[in-house]
N, C-alpha and C. Protein backbone atom coordinates (compact mmCIF):
# COMPACT_ATOMS: atom_id res chain seq x y z
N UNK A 1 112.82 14.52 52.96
CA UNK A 1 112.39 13.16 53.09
C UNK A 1 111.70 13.00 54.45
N UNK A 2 110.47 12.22 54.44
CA UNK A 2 110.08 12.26 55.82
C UNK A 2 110.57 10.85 56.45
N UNK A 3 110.33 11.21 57.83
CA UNK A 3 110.78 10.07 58.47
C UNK A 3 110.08 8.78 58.60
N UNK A 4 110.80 7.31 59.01
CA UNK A 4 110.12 6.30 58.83
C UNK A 4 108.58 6.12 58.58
N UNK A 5 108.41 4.91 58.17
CA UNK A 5 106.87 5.02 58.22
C UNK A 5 106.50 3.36 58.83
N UNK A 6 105.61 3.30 59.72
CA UNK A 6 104.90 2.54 60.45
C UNK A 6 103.29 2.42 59.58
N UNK A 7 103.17 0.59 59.44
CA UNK A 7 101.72 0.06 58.92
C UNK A 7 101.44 -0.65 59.37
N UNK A 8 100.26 -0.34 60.14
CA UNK A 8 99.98 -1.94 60.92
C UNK A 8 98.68 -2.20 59.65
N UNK A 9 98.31 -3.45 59.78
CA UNK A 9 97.39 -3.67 58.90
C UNK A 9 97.16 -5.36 58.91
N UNK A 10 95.94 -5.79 57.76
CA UNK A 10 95.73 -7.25 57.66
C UNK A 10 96.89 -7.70 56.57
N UNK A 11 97.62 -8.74 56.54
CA UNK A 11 98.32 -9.51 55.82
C UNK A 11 97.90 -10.42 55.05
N UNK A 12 98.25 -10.78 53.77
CA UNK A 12 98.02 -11.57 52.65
C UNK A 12 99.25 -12.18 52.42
N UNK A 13 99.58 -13.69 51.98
CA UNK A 13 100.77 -13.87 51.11
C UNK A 13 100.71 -15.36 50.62
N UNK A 14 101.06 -15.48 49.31
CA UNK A 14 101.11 -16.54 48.57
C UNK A 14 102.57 -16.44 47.45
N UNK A 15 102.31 -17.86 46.92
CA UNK A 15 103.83 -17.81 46.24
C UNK A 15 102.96 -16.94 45.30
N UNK A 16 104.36 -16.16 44.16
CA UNK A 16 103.72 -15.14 43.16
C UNK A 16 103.40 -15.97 42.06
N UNK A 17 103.26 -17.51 42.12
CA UNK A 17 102.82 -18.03 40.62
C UNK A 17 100.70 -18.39 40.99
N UNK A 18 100.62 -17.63 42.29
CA UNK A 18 99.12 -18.11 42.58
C UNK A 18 98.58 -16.47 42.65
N UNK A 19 99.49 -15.18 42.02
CA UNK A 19 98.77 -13.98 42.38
C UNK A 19 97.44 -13.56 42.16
N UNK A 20 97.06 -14.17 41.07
CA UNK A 20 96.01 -14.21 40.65
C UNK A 20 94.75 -14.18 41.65
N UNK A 21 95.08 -15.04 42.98
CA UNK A 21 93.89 -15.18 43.83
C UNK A 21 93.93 -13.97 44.93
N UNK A 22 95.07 -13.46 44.55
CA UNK A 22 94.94 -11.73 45.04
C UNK A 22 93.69 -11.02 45.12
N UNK A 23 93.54 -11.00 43.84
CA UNK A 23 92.22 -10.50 43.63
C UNK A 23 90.97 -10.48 44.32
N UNK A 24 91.08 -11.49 44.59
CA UNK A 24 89.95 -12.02 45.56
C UNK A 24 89.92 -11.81 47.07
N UNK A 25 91.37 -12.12 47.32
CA UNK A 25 91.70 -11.86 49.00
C UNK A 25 91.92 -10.58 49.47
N UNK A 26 92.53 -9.56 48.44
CA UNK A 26 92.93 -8.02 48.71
C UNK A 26 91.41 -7.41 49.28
N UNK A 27 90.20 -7.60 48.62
CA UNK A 27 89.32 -6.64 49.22
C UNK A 27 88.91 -7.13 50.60
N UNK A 28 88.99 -8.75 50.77
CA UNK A 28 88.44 -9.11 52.29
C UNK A 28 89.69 -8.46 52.92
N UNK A 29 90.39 -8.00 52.28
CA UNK A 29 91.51 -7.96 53.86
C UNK A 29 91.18 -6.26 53.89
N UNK A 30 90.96 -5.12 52.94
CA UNK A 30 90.30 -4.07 53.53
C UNK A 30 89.19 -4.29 54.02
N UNK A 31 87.64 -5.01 53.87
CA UNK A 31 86.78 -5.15 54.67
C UNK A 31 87.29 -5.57 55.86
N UNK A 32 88.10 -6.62 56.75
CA UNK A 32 88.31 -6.87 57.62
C UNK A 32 89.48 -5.80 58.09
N UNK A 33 90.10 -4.73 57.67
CA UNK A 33 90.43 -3.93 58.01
C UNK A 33 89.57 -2.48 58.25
N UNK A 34 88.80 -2.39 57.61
CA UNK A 34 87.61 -1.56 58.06
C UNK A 34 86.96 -1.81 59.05
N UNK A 35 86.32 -3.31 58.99
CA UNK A 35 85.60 -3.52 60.62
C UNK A 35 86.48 -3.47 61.50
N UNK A 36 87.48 -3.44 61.71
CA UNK A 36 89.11 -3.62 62.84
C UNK A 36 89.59 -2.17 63.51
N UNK A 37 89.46 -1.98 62.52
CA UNK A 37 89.82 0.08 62.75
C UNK A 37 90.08 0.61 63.90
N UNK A 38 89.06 0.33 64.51
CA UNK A 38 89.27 1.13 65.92
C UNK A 38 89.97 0.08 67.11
N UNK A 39 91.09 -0.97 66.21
CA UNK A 39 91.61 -1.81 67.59
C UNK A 39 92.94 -1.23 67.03
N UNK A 40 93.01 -0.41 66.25
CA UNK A 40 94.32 0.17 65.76
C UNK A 40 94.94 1.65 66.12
N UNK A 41 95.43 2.01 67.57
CA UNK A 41 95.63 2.97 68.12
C UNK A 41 96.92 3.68 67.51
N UNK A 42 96.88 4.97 68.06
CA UNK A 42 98.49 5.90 67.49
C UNK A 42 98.41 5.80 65.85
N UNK A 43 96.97 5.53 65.62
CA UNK A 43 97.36 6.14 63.66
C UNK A 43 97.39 7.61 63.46
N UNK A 44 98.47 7.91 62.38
CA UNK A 44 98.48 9.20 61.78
C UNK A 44 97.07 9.89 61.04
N UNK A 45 95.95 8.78 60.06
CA UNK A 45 95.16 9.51 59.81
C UNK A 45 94.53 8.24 59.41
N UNK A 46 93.09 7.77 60.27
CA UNK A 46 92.28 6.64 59.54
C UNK A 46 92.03 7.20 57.79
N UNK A 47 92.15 8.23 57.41
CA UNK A 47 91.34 8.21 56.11
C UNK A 47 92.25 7.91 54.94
N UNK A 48 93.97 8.03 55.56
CA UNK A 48 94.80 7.35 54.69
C UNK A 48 95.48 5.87 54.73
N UNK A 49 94.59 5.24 54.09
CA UNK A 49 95.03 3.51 54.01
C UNK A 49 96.20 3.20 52.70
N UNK A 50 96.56 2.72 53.32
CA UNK A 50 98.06 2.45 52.28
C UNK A 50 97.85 0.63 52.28
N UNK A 51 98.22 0.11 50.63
CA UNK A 51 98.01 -0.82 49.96
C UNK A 51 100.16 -0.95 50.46
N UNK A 52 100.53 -2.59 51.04
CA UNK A 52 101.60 -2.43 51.15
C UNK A 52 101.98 -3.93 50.05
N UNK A 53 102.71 -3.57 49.12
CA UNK A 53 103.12 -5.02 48.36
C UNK A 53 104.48 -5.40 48.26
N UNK A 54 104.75 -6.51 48.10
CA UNK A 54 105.84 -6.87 47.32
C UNK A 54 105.98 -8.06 46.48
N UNK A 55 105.37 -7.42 45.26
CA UNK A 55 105.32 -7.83 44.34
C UNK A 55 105.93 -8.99 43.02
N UNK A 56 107.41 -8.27 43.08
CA UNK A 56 108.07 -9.13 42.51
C UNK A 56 109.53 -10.05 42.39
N UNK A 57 108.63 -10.78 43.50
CA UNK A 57 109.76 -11.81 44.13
C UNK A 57 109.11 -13.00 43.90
N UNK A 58 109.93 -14.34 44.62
CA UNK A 58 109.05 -15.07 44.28
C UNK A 58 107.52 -15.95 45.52
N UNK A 59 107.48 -14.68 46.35
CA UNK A 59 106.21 -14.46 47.06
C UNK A 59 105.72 -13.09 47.07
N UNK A 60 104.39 -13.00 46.78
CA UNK A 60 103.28 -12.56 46.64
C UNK A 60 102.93 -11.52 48.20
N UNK A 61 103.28 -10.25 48.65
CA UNK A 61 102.93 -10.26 50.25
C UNK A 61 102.18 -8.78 49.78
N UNK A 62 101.04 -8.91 50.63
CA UNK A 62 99.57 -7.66 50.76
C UNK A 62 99.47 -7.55 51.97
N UNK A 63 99.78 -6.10 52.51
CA UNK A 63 99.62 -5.77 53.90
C UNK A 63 98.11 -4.48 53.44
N UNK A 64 97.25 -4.67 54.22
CA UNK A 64 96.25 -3.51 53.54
C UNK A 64 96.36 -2.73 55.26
N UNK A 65 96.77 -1.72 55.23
CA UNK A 65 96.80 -0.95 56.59
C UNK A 65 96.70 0.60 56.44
N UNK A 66 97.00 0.78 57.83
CA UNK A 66 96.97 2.51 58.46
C UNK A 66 98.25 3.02 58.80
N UNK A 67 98.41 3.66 58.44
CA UNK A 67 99.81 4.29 58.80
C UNK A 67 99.86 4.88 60.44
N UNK A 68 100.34 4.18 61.11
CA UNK A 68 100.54 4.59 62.91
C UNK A 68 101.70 5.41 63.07
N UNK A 69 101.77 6.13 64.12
CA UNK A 69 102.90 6.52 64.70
C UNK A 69 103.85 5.85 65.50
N UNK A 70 103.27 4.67 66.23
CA UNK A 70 103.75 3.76 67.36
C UNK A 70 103.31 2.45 66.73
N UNK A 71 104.68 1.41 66.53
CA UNK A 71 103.84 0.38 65.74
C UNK A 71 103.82 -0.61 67.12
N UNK A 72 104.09 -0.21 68.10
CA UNK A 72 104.79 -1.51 69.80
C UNK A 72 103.16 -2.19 70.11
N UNK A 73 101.85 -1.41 69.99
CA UNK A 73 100.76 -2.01 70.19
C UNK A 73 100.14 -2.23 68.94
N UNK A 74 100.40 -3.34 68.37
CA UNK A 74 99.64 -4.18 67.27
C UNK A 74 98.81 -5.06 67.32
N UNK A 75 97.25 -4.48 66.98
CA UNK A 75 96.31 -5.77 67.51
C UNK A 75 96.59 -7.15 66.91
N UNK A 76 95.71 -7.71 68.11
CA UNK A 76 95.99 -9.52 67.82
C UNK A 76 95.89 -10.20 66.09
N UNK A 77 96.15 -10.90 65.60
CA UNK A 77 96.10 -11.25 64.09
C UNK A 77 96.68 -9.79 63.25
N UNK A 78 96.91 -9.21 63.72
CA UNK A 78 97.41 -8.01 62.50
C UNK A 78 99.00 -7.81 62.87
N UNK A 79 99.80 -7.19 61.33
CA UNK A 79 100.97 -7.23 61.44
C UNK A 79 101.62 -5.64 61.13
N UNK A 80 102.90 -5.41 61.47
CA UNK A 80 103.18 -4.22 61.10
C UNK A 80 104.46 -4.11 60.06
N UNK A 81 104.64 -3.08 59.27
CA UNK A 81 105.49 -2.87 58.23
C UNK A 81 106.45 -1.68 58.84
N UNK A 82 107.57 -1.68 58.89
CA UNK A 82 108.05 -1.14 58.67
C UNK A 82 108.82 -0.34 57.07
N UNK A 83 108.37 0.81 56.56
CA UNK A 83 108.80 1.28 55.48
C UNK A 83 110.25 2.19 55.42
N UNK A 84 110.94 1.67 54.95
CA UNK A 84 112.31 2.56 54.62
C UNK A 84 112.51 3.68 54.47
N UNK A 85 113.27 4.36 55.09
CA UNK A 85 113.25 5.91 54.54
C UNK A 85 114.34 6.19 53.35
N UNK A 86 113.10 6.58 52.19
CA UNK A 86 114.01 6.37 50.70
C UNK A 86 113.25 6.99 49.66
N UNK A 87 113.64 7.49 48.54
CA UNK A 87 112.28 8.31 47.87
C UNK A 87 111.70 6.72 47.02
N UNK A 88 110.69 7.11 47.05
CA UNK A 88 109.50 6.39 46.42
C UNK A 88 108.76 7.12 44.64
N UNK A 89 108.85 6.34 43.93
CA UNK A 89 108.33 7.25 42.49
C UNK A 89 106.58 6.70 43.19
N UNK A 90 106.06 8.25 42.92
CA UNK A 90 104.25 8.07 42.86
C UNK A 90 103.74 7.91 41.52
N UNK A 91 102.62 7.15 41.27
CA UNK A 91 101.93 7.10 39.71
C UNK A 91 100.75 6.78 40.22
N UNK A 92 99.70 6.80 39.72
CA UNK A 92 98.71 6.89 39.34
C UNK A 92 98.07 5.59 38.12
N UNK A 93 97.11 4.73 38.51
CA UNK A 93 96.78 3.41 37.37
C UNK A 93 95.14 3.91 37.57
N UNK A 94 94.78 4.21 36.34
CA UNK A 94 93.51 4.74 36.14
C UNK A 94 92.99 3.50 34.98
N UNK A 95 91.68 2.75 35.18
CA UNK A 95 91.46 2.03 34.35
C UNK A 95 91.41 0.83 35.29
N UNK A 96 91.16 -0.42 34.22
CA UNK A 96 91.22 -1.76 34.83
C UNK A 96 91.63 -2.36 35.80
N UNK A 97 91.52 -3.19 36.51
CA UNK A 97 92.74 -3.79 37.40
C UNK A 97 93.02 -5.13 37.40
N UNK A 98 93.07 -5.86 36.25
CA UNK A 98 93.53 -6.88 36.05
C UNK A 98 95.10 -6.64 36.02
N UNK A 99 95.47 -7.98 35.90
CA UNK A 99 97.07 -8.07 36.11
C UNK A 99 98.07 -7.67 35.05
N UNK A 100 96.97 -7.79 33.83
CA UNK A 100 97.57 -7.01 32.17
C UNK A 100 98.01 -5.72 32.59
N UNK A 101 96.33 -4.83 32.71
CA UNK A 101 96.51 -3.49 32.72
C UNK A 101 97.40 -3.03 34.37
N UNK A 102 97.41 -3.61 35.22
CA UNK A 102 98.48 -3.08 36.23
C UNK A 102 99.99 -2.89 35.56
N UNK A 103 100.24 -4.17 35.19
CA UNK A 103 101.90 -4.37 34.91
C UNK A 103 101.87 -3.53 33.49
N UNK A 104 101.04 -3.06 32.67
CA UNK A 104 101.58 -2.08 32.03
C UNK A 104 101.19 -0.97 33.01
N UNK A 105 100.89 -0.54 33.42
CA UNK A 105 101.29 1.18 33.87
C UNK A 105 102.07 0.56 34.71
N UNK A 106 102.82 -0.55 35.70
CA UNK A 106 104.12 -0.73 36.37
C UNK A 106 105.07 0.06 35.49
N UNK A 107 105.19 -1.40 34.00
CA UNK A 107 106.14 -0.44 32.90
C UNK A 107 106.27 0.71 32.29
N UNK A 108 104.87 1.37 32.24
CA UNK A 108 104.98 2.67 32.10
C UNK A 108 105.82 3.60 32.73
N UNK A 109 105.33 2.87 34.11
CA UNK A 109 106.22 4.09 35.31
C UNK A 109 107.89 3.82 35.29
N UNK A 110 108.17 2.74 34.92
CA UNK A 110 109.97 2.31 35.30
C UNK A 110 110.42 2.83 33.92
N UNK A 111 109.62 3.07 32.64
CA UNK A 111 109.72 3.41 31.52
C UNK A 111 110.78 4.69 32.09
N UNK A 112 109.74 5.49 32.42
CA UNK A 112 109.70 7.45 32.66
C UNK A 112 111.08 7.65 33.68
N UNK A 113 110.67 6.67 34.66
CA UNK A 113 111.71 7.03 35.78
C UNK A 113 113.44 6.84 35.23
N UNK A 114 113.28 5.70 34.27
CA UNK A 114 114.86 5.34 33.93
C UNK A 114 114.68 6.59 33.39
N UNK A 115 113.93 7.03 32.38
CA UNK A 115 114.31 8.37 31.44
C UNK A 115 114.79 9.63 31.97
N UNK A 116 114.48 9.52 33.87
CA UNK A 116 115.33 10.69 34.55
C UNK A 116 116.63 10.05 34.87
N UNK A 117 116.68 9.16 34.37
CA UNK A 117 118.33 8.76 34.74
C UNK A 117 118.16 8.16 36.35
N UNK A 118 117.00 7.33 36.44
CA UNK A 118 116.87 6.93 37.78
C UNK A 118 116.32 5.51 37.45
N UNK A 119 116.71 4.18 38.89
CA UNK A 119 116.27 2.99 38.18
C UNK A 119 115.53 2.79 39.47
N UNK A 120 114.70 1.54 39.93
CA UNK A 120 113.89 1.11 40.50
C UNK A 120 114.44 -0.08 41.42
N UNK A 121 114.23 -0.34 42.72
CA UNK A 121 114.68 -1.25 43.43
C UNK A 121 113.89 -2.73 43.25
N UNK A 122 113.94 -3.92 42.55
CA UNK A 122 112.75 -4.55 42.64
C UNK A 122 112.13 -5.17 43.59
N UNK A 123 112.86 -5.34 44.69
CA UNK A 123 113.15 -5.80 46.40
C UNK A 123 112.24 -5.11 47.07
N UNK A 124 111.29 -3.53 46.18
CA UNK A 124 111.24 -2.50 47.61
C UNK A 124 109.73 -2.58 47.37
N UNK A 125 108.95 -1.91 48.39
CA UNK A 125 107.77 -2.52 48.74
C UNK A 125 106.90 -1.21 47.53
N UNK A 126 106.23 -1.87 46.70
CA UNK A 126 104.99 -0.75 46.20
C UNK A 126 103.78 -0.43 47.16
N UNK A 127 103.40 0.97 47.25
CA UNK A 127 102.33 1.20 47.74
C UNK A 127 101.45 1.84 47.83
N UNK A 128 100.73 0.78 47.04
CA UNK A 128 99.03 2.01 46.78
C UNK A 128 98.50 2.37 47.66
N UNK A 129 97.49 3.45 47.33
CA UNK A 129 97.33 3.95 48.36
C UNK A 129 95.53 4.18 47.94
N UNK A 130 94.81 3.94 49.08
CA UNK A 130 93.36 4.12 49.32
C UNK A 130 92.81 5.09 49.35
């Protein structure tokens, strides 16, 4: 298991009955994380951007960031995540990205994972990755 993980990045959040306008706000917050880039020191690797969510509660939260080593200098307006050290199931959503076709390959994936005799935290943060 590797050790903690540090995200600084731009923040999104709305209640989850308005996710819908996700859509719209998720890419300005990588463009404004692209132009930002270089006010974001001690990252592990600009070319891996990690999508940070939490999805299903009853708020809506999008961190779009870089994975740092040191999260203590966080530029101005940007926030940092701390990620748990815990295994994470990886999948893959090839196709659409409306909110239909996401939440079925969600269920796809919690499908497979119970079938190893393993269940899913719904509390814990999903994260795509760029």
């Amino acid at each position: 298991m590797k050790p903690v993980t540090h995200i600084v990045g731009i923040e999104f959040q709305a209640p989850f009955t308005a996710v819908y306008i996700a859509k719209v706000h998720i890419p300005i917050l990588w463009e404004e994380l692209n132009s930002r880039e270089h006010e974001i020191i001690n990252f592990m690797s600009k070319e891996n951007r990690v999508g940070v969510s939490l999805s299903r509660n009853r708020v809506y939260h999008y961190i779009a960031g870089i994975e740092v080593a040191n999260p203590k200098l966080t530029p101005e307006k940007m926030v940092t995540a701390t990620l748990p050290i815990r295994e994470y199931a990886v999948y893959s959503h090839f196709g659409e990205t409306s909110r239909v076709e996401i939440d079925e390959t969600y269920f796809f994936m919690l499908e497979k994972i119970r079938k190893q005799g393993l269940d899913h935290d719904p509390n814990a943060y999903n994260l795509p990755v760029r």
